[in-house]
Protein backbone atom coordinates (compact mmCIF):
# COMPACT_ATOMS: atom_id res chain seq x y z
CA UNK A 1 7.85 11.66 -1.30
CA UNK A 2 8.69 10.88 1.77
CA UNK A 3 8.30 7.59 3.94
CA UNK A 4 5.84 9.05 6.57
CA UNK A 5 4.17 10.50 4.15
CA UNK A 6 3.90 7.13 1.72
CA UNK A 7 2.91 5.20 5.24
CA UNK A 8 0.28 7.63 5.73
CA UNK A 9 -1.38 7.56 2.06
CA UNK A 10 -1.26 3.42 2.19
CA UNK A 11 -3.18 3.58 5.02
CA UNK A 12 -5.65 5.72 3.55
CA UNK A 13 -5.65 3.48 0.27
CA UNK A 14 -6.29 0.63 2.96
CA UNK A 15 -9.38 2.18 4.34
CA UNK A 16 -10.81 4.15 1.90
CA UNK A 17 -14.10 4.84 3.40
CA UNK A 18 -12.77 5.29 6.57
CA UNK A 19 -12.23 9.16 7.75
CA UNK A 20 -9.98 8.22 10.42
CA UNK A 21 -6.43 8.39 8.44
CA UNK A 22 -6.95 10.77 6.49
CA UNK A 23 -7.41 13.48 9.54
CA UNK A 24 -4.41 11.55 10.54
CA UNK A 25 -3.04 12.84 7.48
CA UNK A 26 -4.37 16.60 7.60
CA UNK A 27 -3.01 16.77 11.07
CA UNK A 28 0.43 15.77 9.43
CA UNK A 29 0.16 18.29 6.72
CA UNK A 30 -0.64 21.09 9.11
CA UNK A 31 2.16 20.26 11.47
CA UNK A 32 4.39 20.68 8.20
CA UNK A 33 2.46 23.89 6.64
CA UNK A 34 0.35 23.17 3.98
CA UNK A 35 -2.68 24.59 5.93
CA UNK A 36 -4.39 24.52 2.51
CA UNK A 37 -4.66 20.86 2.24
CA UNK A 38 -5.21 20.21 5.58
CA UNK A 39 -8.26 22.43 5.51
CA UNK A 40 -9.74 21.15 1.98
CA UNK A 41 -9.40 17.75 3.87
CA UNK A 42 -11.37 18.77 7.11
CA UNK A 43 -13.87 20.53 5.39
CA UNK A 44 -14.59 17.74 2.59
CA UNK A 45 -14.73 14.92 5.00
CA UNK A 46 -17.46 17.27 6.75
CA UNK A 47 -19.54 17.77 3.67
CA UNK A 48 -19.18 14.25 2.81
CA UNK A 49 -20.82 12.96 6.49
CA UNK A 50 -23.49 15.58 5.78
CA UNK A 51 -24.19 15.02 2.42
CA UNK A 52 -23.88 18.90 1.05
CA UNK A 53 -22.72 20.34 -2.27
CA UNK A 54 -19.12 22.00 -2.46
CA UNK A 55 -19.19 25.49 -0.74
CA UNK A 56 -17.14 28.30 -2.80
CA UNK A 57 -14.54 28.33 -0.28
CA UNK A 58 -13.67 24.68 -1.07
CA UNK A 59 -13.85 25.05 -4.60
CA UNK A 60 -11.50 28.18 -4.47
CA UNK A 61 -8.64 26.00 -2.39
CA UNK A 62 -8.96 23.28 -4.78
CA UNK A 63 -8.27 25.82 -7.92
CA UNK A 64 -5.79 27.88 -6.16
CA UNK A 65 -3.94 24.80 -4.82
CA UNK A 66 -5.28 21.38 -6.54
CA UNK A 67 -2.77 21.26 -9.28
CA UNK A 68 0.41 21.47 -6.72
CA UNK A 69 -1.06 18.83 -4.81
CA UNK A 70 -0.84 16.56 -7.78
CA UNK A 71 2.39 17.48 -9.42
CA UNK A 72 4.20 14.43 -10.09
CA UNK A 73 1.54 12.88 -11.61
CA UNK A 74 -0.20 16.22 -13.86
CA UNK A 75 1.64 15.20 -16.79
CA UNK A 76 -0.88 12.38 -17.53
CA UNK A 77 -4.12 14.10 -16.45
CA UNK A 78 -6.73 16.23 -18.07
CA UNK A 79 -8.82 17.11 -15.09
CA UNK A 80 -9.12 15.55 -11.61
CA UNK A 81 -11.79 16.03 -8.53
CA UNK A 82 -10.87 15.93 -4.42
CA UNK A 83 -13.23 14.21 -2.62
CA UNK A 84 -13.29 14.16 0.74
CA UNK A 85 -9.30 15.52 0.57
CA UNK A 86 -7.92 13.31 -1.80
CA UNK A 87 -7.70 12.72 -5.68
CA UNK A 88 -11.09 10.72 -6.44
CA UNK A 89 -11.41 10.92 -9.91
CA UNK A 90 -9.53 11.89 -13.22
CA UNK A 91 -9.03 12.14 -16.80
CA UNK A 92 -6.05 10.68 -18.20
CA UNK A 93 -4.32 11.53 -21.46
CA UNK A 94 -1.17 9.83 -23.11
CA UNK A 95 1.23 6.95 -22.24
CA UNK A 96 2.91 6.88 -19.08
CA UNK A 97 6.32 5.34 -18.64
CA UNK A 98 8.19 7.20 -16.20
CA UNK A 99 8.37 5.45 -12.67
CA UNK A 100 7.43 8.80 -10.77
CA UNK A 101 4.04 8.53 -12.63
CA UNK A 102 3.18 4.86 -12.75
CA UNK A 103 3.20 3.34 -8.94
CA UNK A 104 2.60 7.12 -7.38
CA UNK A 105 1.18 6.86 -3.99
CA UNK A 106 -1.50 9.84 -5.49
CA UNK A 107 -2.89 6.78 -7.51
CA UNK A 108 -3.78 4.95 -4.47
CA UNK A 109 -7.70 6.71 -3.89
CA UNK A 110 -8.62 6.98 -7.09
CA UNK A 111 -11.87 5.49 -7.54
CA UNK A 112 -13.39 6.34 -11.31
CA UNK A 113 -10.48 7.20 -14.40
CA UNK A 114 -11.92 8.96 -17.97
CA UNK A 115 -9.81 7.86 -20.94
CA UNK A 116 -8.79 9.87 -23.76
CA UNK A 117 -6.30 9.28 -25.74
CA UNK A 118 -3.08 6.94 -25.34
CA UNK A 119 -2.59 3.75 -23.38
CA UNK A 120 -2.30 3.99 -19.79
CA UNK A 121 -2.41 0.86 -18.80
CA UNK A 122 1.18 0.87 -16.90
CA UNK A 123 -0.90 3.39 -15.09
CA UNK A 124 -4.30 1.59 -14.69
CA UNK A 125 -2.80 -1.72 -13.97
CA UNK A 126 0.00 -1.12 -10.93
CA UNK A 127 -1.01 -2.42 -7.91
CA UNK A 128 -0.92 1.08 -6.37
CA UNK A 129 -4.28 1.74 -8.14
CA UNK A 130 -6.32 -0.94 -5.46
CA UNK A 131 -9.43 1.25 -4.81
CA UNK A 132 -10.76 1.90 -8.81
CA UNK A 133 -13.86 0.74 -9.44
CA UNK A 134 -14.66 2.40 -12.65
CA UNK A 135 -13.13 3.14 -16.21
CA UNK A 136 -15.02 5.36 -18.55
CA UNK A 137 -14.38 5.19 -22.64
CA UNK A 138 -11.57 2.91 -22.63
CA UNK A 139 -9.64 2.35 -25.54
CA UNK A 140 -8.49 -0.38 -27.83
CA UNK A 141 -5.19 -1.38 -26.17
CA UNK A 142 -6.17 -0.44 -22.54
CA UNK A 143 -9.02 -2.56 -22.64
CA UNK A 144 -7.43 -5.29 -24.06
CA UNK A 145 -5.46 -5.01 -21.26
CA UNK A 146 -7.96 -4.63 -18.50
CA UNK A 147 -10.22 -7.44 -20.18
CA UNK A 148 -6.49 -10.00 -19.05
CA UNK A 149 -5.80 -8.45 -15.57
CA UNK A 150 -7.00 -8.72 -12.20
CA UNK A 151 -7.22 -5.14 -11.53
CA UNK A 152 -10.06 -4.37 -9.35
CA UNK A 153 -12.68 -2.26 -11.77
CA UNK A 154 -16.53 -2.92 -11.23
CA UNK A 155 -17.97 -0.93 -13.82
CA UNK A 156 -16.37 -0.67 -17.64
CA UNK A 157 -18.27 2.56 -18.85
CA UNK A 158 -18.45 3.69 -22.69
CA UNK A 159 -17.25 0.52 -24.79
CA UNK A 160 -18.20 1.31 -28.32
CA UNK A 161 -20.01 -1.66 -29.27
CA UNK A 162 -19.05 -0.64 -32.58
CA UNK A 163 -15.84 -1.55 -32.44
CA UNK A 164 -16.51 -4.65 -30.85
CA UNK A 165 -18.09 -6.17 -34.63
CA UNK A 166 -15.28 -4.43 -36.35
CA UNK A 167 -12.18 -5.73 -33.98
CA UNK A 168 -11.93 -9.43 -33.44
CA UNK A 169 -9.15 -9.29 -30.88
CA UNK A 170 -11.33 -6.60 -28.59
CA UNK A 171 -14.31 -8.71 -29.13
CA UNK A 172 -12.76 -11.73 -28.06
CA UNK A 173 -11.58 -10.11 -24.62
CA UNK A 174 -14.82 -8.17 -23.93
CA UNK A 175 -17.07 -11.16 -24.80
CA UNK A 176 -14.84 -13.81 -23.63
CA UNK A 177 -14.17 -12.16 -20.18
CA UNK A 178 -11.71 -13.97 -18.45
CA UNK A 179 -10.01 -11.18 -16.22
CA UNK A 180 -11.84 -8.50 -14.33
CA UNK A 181 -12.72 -11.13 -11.22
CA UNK A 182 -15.31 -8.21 -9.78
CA UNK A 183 -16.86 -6.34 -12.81
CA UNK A 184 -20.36 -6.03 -12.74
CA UNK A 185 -21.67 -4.24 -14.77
CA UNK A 186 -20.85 -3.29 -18.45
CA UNK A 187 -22.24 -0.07 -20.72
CA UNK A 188 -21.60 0.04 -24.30
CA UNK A 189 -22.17 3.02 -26.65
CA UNK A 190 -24.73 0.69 -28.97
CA UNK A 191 -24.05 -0.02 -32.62
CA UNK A 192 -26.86 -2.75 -34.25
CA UNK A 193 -29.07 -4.40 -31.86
CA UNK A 194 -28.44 -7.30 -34.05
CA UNK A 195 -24.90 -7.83 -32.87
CA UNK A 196 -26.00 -7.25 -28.94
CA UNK A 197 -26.86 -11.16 -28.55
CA UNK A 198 -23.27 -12.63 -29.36
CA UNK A 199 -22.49 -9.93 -26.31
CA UNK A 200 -25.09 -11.76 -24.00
CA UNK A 201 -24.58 -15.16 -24.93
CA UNK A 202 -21.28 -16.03 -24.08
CA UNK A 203 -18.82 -15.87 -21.46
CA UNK A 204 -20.07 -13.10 -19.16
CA UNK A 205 -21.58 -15.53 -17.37
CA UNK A 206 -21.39 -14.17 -13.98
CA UNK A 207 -23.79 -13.79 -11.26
CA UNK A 208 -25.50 -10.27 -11.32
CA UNK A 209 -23.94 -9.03 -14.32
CA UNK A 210 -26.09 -5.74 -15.62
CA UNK A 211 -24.96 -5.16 -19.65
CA UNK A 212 -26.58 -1.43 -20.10
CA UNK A 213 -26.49 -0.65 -24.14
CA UNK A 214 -26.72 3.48 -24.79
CA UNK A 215 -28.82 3.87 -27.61
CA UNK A 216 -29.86 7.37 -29.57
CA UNK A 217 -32.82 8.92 -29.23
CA UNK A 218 -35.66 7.39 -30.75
CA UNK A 219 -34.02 3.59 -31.25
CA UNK A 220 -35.71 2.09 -28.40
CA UNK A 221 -37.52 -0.50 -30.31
CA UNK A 222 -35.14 -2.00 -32.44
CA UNK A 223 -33.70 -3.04 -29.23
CA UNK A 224 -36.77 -3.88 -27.03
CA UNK A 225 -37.85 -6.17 -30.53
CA UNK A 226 -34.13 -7.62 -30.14
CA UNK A 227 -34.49 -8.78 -26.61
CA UNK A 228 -37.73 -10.08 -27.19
CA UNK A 229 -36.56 -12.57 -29.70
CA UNK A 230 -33.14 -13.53 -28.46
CA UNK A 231 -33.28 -13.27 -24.61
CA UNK A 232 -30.27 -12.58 -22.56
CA UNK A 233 -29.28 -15.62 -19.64
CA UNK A 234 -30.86 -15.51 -16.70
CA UNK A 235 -27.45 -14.35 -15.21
CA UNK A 236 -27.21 -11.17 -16.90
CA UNK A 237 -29.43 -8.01 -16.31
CA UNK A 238 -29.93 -6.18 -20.00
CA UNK A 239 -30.55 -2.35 -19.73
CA UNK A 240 -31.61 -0.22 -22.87
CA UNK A 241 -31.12 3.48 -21.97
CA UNK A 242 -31.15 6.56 -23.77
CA UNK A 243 -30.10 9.96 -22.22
CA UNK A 244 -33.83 10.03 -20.73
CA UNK A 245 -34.45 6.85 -19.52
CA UNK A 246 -33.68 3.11 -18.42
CA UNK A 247 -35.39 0.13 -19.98
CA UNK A 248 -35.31 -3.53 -18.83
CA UNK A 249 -37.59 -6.18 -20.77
CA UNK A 250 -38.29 -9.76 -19.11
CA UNK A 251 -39.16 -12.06 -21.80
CA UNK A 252 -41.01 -14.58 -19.64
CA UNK A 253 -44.27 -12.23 -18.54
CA UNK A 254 -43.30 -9.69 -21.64
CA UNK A 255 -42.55 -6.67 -19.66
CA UNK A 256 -40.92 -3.85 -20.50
CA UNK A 257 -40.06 -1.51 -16.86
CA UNK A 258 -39.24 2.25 -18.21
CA UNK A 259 -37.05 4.28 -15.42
CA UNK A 260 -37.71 7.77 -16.51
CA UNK A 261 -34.89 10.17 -15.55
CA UNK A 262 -35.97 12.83 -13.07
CA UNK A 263 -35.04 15.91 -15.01
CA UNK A 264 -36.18 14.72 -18.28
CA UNK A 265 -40.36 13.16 -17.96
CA UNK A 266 -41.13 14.59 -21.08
CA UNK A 267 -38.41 13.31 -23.07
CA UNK A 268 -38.91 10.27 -21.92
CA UNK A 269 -42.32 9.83 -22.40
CA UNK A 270 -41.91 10.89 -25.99
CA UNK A 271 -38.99 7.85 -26.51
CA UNK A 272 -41.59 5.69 -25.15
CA UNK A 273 -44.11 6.85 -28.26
CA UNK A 274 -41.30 6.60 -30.23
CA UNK A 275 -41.16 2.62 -29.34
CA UNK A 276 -44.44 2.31 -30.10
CA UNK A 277 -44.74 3.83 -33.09
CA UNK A 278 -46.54 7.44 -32.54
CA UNK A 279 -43.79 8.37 -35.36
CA UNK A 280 -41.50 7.27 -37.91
CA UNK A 281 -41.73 3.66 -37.52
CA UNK A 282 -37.61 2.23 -37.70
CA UNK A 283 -39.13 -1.37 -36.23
CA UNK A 284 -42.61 -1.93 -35.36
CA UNK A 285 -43.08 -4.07 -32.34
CA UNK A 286 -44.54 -7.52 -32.98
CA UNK A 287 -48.62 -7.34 -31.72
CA UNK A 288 -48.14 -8.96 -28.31
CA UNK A 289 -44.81 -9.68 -28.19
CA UNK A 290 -45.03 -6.79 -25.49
CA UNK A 291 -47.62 -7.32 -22.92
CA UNK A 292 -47.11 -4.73 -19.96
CA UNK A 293 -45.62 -1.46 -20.11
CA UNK A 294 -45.16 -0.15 -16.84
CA UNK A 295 -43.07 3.54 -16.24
CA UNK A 296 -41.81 4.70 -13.87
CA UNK A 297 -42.09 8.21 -12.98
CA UNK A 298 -40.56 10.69 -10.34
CA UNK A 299 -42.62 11.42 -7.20
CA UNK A 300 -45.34 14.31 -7.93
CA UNK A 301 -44.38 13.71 -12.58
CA UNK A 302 -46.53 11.04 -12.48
CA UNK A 303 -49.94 12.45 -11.03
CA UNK A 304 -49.29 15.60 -13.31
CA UNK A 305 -49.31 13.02 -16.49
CA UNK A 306 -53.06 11.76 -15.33
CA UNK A 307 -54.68 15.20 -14.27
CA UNK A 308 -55.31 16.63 -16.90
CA UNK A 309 -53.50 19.39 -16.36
CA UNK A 310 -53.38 19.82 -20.56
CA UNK A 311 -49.80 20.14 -21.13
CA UNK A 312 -48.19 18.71 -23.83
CA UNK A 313 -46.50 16.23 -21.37
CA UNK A 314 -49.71 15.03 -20.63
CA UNK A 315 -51.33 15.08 -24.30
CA UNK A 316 -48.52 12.47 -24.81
CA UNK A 317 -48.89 10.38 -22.12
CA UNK A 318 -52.44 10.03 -23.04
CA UNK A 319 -51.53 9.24 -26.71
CA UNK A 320 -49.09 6.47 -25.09
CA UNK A 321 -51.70 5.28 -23.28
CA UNK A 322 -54.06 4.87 -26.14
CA UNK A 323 -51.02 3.43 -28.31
CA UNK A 324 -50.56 0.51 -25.37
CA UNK A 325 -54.22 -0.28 -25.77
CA UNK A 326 -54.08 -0.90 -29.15
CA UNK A 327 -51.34 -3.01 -29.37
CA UNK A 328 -52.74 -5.02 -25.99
CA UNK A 329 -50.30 -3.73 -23.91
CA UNK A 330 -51.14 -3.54 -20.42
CA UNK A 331 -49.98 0.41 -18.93
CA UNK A 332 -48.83 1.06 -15.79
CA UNK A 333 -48.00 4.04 -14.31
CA UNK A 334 -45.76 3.91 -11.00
CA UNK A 335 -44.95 6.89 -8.98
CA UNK A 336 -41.69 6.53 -7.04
């Protein structure tokens, strides 16, 4: 690579969100005759100000030309996505060793890295890689890794929490965070809700830390029963999700605030009679140890659940609703 070229891509990585250098670059790559690139970068910056969805033409120069863009560093990747010109996101696969892989000046605008097998963390750790935020399903040894460094991640996505009861080493640098100076936020694929509270209770203690534990479809209640009788630290914000919806319980006024996902109301509403025991009871829910329910719904769901429009939707919600009142739980409904 040359050293214009290396000037111009630290620039970038210095202001990522700035448009400014990276027309620099385009204008760069024109002037030497990849007219390909410089294009996908004009017209990706343009989508990105306006907020639209890939055109064909843009997906057609990234598949006829994406991979050459990225050559020296394919070796280790699975997939990757352009945004706004440049490599944004990836999937990595194997151990990297070589010097023209770990320290590439391609690394330097990534911003969210899928794990799948291996350990990059010669990769994940170089200072070239400045501008990621996010790791998704790391493994054993990378996180280990991660969990000691100062590299700049945010958000650890996909931690089996499994494996975190199993391996005391991983535990210890998960639980006892003492690297990672800006994560924020934390979601583990759940094992037992009983284990969840050694998570909570020790050393991520920092200021707006959100813990988010994925749970399978119908075990909302072990866990909402869970954080009702071991409460997380004021400093951390518990999430209980499943592929439907977002739960967060406050112990002090017993609430329990349901996000339901957009594409999926009547999913969610069924999860929610799951909790509550319209069906094969896993945990029943302590008689007032919930006192408010309140869901919310996507703009225009939640007046269809109260119209009586006599969907089966709606035949749930009601049987929700009659569920809350006889365990004393106050129901809400908030359209948002």
């Amino acid at each position: 690579m040359r050293e214009r070229e290396r000037a111009l891509l630290a620039a970038i990585a210095e202001a990522p969100d700035d448009d400014a250098p990276r027309l620099v670059y385009a204008d760069a790559l024109a002037e030497a005759g990849d007219v390909a690139r410089a294009e996908l970068i004009h017209l990706q910056l343009a989508r990105a100000r306006a907020g639209n969805p890939p055109t064909a033409h843009e997906l057609a120069l990234v598949a006829a030309h994406g991979k050459s863009w990225i050559v020296p560093i394919a070796p280790v990747l699975e997939d990757w996505t352009f945004e706004r010109g440049f490599l944004e996101r990836c999937t990595l696969r194997g151990r990297a060793k070589n010097a023209s892989i770990v320290g590439n000046p391609l690394w330097a605008t990534v911003r969210v890295v899928t794990l799948r097998a291996g350990d990059p963390s010669a990769i994940l750790l170089h200072p070239i890689m400045r501008n990621l935020r996010v790791v998704r399903s790391p493994r054993f040894q990378s996180l280990v890794q991660l969990c000691r460094s100062s590299a700049p991640v945010e958000e650890l996505i996909g931690i089996d929490h499994r494996a975190l009861q199993q391996q005391f080493e991983l535990a210890f640098h998960v639980i006892e965070l003492r690297g990672l100076p800006r994560l924020r936020r934390i979601a583990f694929i759940a094992g037992e809700p009983s284990h969840a509270p050694r998570v909570w209770a020790h050393a991520l203690d920092r200021a707006g830390m959100t813990l988010q534990f994925d749970v399978r479809s119908g075990g909302l209640a072990p866990w909402w029963q869970t954080l009702i009788h071991t409460p997380p630290p004021r400093h951390a914000a518990v999430i209980i999700a499943t592929s439907d919806l977002e739960s967060r319980l406050d112990p002090a006024t017993g609430t329990v605030t349901v996000q339901l996902t957009p594409a999926s109301v009547a999913n969610g509403i069924w999860e929610i009679a799951l909790a509550l025991g319209l069906g094969p009871p896993v945990v029943t829910l302590d008689r007032g140890a919930i006192r408010r329910l309140a869901i919310h719904a996507p703009k225009g769901r939640a007046r269809n659940l109260t119209i009586g429009s006599g969907d089966r939707t709606e035949a749930m919600f009601d049987a929700v609703r009659a569920r809350a009142r006889s365990l004393d739980i106050e129901l809400e409904l908030v359209e948002h």
